[in-house]
Protein backbone atom coordinates (compact mmCIF):
# COMPACT_ATOMS: atom_id res chain seq x y z
CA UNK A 1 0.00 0.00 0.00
CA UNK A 2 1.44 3.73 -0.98
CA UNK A 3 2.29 5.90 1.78
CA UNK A 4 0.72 9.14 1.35
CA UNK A 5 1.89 10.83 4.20
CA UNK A 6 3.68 14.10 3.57
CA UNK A 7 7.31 14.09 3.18
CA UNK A 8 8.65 16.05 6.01
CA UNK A 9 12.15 15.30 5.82
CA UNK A 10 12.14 16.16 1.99
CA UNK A 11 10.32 19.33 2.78
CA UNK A 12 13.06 20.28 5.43
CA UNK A 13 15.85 19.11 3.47
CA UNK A 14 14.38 21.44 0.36
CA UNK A 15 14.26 24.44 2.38
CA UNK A 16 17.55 24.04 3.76
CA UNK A 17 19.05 23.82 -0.10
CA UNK A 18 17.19 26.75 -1.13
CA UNK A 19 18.50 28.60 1.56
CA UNK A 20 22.30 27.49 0.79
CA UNK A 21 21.76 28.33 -2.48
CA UNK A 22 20.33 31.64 -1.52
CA UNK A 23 23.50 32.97 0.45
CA UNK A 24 26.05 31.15 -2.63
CA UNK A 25 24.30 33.56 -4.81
CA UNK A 26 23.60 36.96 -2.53
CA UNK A 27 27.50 36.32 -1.51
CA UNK A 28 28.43 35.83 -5.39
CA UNK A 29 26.49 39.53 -5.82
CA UNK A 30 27.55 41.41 -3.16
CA UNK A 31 31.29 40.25 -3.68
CA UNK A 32 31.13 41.69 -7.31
CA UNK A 33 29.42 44.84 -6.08
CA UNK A 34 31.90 45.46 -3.19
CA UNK A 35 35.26 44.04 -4.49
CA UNK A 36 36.07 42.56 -1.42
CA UNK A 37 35.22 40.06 1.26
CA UNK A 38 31.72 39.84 2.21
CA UNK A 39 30.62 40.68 6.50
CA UNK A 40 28.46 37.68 7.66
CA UNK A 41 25.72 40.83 8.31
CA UNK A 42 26.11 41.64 5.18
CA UNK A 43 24.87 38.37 3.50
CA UNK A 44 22.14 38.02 6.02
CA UNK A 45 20.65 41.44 5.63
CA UNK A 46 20.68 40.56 1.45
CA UNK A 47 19.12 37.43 2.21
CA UNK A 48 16.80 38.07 4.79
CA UNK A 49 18.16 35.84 6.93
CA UNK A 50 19.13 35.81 10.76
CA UNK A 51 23.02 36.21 10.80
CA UNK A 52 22.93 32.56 12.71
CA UNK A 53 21.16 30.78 9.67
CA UNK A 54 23.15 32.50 7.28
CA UNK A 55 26.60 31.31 8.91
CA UNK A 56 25.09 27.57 9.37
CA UNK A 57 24.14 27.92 5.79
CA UNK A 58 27.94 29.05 4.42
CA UNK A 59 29.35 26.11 6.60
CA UNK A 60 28.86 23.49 4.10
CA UNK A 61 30.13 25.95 1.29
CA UNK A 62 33.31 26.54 3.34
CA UNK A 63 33.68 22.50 3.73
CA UNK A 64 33.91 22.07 0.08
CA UNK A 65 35.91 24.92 -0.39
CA UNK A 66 33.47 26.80 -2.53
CA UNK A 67 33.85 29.81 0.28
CA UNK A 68 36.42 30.64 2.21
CA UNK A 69 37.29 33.10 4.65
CA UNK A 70 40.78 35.72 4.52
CA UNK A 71 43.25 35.10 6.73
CA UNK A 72 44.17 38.17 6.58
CA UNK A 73 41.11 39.97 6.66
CA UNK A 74 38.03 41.33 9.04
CA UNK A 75 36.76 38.73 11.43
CA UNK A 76 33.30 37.64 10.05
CA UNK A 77 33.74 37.73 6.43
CA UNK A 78 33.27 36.04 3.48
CA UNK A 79 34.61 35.85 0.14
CA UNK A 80 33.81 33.11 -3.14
CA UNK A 81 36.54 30.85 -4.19
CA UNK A 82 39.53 33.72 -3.64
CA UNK A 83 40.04 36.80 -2.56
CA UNK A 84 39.41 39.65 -5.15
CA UNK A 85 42.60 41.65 -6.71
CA UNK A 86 42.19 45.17 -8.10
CA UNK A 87 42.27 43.30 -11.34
CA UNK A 88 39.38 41.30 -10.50
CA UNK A 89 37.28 43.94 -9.34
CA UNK A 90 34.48 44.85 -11.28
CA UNK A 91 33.10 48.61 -10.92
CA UNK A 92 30.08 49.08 -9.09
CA UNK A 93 27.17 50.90 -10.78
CA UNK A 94 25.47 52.96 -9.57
CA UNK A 95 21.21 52.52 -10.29
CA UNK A 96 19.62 54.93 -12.20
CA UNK A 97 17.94 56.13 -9.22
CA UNK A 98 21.01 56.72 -6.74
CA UNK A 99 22.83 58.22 -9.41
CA UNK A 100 20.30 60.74 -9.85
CA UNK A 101 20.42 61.45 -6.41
CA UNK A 102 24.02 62.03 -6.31
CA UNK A 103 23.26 64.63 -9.35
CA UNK A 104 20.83 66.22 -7.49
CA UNK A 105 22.95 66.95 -4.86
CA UNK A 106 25.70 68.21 -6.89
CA UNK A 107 23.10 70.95 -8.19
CA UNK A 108 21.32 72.06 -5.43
CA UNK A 109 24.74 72.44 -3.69
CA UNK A 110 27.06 73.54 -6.60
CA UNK A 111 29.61 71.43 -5.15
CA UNK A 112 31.38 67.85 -5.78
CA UNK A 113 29.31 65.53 -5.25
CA UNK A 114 31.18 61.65 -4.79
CA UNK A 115 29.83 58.26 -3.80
CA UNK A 116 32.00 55.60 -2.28
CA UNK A 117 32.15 52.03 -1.35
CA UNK A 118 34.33 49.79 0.97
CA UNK A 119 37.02 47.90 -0.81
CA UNK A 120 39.28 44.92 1.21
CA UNK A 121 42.66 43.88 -0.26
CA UNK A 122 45.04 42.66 2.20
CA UNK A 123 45.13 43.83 5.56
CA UNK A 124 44.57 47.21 4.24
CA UNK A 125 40.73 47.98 4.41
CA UNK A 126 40.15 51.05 1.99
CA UNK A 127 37.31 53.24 0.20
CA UNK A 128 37.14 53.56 -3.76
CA UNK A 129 34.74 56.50 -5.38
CA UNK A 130 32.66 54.47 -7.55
CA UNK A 131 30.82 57.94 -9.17
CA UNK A 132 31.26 61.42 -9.18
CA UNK A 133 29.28 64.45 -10.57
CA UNK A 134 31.97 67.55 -11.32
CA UNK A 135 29.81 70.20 -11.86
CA UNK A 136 32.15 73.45 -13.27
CA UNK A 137 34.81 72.23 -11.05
CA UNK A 138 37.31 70.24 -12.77
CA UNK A 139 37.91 66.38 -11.78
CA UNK A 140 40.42 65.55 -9.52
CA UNK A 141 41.77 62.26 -10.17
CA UNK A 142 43.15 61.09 -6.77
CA UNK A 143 39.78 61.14 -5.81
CA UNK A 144 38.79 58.07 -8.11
CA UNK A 145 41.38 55.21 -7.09
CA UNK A 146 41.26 53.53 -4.02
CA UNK A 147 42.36 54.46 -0.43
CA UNK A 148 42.83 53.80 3.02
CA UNK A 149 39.69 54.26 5.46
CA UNK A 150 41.88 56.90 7.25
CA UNK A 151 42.49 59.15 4.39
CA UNK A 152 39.83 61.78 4.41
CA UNK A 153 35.76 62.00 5.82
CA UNK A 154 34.21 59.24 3.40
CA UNK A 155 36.55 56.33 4.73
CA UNK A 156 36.08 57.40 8.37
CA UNK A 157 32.33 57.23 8.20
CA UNK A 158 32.48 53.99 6.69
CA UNK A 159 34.98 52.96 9.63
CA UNK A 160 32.85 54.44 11.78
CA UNK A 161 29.74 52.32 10.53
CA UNK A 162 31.27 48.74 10.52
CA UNK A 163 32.30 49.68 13.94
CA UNK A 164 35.29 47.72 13.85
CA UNK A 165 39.01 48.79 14.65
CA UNK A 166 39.86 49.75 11.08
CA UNK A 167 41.59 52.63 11.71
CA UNK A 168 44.37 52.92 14.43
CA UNK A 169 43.44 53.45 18.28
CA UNK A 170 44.01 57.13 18.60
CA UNK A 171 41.06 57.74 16.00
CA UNK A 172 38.89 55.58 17.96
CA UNK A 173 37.30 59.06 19.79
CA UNK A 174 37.05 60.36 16.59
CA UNK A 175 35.02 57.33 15.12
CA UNK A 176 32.95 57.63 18.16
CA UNK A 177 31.95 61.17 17.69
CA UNK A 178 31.39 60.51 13.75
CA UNK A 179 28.92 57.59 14.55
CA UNK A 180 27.21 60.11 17.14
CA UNK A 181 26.77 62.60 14.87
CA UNK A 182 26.02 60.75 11.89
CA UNK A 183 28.77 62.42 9.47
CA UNK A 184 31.74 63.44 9.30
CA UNK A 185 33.82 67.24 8.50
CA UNK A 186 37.05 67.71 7.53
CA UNK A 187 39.78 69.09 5.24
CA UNK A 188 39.45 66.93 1.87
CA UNK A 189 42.25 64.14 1.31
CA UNK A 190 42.91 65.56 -1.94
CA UNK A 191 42.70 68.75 -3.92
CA UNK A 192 45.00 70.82 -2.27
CA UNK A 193 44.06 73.11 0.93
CA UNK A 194 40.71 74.25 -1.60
CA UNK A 195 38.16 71.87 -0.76
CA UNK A 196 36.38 70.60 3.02
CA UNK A 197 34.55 67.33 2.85
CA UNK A 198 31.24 66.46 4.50
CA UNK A 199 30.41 62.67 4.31
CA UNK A 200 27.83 60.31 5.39
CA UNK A 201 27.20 56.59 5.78
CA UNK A 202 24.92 55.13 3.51
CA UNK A 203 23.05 51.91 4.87
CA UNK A 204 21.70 48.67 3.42
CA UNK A 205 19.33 47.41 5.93
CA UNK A 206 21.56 47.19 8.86
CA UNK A 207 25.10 47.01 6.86
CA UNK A 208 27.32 49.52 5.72
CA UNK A 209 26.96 50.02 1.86
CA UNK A 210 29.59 53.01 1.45
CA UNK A 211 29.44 57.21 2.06
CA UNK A 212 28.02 60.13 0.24
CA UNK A 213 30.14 63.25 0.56
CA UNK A 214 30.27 66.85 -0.89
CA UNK A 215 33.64 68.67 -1.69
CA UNK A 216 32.30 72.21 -0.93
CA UNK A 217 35.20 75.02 -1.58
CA UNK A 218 37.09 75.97 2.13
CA UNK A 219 35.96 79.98 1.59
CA UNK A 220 32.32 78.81 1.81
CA UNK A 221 31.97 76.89 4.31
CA UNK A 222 33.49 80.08 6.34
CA UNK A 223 29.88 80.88 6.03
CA UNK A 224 27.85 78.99 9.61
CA UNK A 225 24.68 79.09 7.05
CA UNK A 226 26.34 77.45 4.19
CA UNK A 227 28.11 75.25 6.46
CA UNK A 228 24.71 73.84 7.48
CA UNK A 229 22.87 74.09 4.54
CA UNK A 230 25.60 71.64 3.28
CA UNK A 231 25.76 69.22 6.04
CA UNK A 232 21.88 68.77 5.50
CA UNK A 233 22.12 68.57 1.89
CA UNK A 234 24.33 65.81 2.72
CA UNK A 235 22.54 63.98 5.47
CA UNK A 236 19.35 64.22 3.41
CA UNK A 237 20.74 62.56 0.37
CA UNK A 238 22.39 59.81 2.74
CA UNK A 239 19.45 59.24 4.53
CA UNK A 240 17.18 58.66 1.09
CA UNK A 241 20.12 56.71 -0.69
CA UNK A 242 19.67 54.05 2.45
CA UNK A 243 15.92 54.39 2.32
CA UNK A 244 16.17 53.01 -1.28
CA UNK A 245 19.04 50.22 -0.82
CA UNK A 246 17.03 49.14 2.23
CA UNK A 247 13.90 48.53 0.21
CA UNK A 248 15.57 46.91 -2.63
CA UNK A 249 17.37 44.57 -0.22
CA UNK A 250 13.83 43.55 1.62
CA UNK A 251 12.06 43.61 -1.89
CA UNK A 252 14.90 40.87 -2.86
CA UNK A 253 14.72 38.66 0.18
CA UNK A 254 11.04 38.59 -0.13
């Protein structure tokens, strides 16, 4: 006689596939986005899983070598098959609609408007600008390639946000204060002695997806009024930027 009884064990053993497969491929996307090893938080938020089942689900990807995690590196990360090189790196685009938020902010401020993202290589954790609107101020190329999370307002925020020792113990008041306030102000890392920078973290669900910052000119923000109408410009666009990342990622894991 058949046994129609519900499968159970299939069912369970299904689910727990799909949800291996779901973390190989949200790890696979996120590495290609970031260019470097993935956070365990990271995966989980794409996923829309707890951070527990996420890291049971990676164990059997680590045992057959599949994943593996950087000596090296972070504590709690991630990356597929090998690290990623500069080489291997693939630049992260922008969507339409970030990008047009980063414009916007350019023009209402008539400033420099940058976005950045977190980039491991090595034991060197460091920020790359992955777009820029100019405006009438002519591009700066130092600000494009890649460096470290000390070097200027965008990397500290970032620090600041994966709340981890990435940048050495005497700036660990100052990463304090930046998570506090929510940004950070200080004299650009490149440029010259022209340019200030105002940055802010941009989120993905609860993980770190890069900074926004503005470049305004040093006379300006002389001016307390400016000063603030920048920092909110700033804030604002930060604020919206994770509003829309956040809702992609939940849409996704859905």
């Amino acid at each position: 006689m058949l046994d129609n009884s519900p499968d159970v064990a299939s069912d369970k053993s299904g689910k727990v596939v799909r949800r291996v497969v779901d973390v190989l491929r949200a790890l696979e996307r996120l590495q290609g986005e970031l260019g470097r090893p993935v956070y365990l938080r990271e995966v989980a938020a794409e996923t829309g899983l707890a951070s527990a089942t996420a890291c049971r689900s990676l164990q059997p990807l680590e045992k057959t070598g599949i994943v593996g995690r950087p000596s090296d590196g972070p504590r709690g990360t991630y990356w597929l098959d090998r690290p990623p090189t500069p080489a291997d790196r693939r630049p992260t685009v922008p969507s339409p609609w970030v990008r047009a938020r980063l414009v916007g902010l350019g023009s209402h401020t008539g400033q420099i408007a940058l976005l950045y993202a977190p980039y491991h290589l090595g034991e060197t954790p460091q920020r790359i600008c992955t777009d820029q609107v100019w405006g009438v101020h002519d591009p700066l190329q130092e600000a494009l390639g890649p460096a470290p999370l000390g070097a200027g307002g965008p990397g500290l925020v970032i620090a600041a946000a994966l709340h981890d020792r990435l940048v050495g113990g005497p700036r660990a008041g100052e990463l304090r204060r930046i998570r506090e306030r929510g940004y950070a102000v200080g004299p650009a890392a490149f440029g010259g002695d022209q340019y200030d920078t105002i940055a802010a973290p941009v989120w993905r669900g609860p993980a770190v997806a890069g900074a926004v910052a503005l470049m305004p000119l040093r006379t300006q923000m002389r001016s307390p009024r400016k000063r603030a109408r920048f920092v909110s410009a700033v804030t604002e666009t930060a604020g919206a930027m994770s509003n829309h990342l956040t809702r992609r990622a939940l849409t996704r894991a859905a």
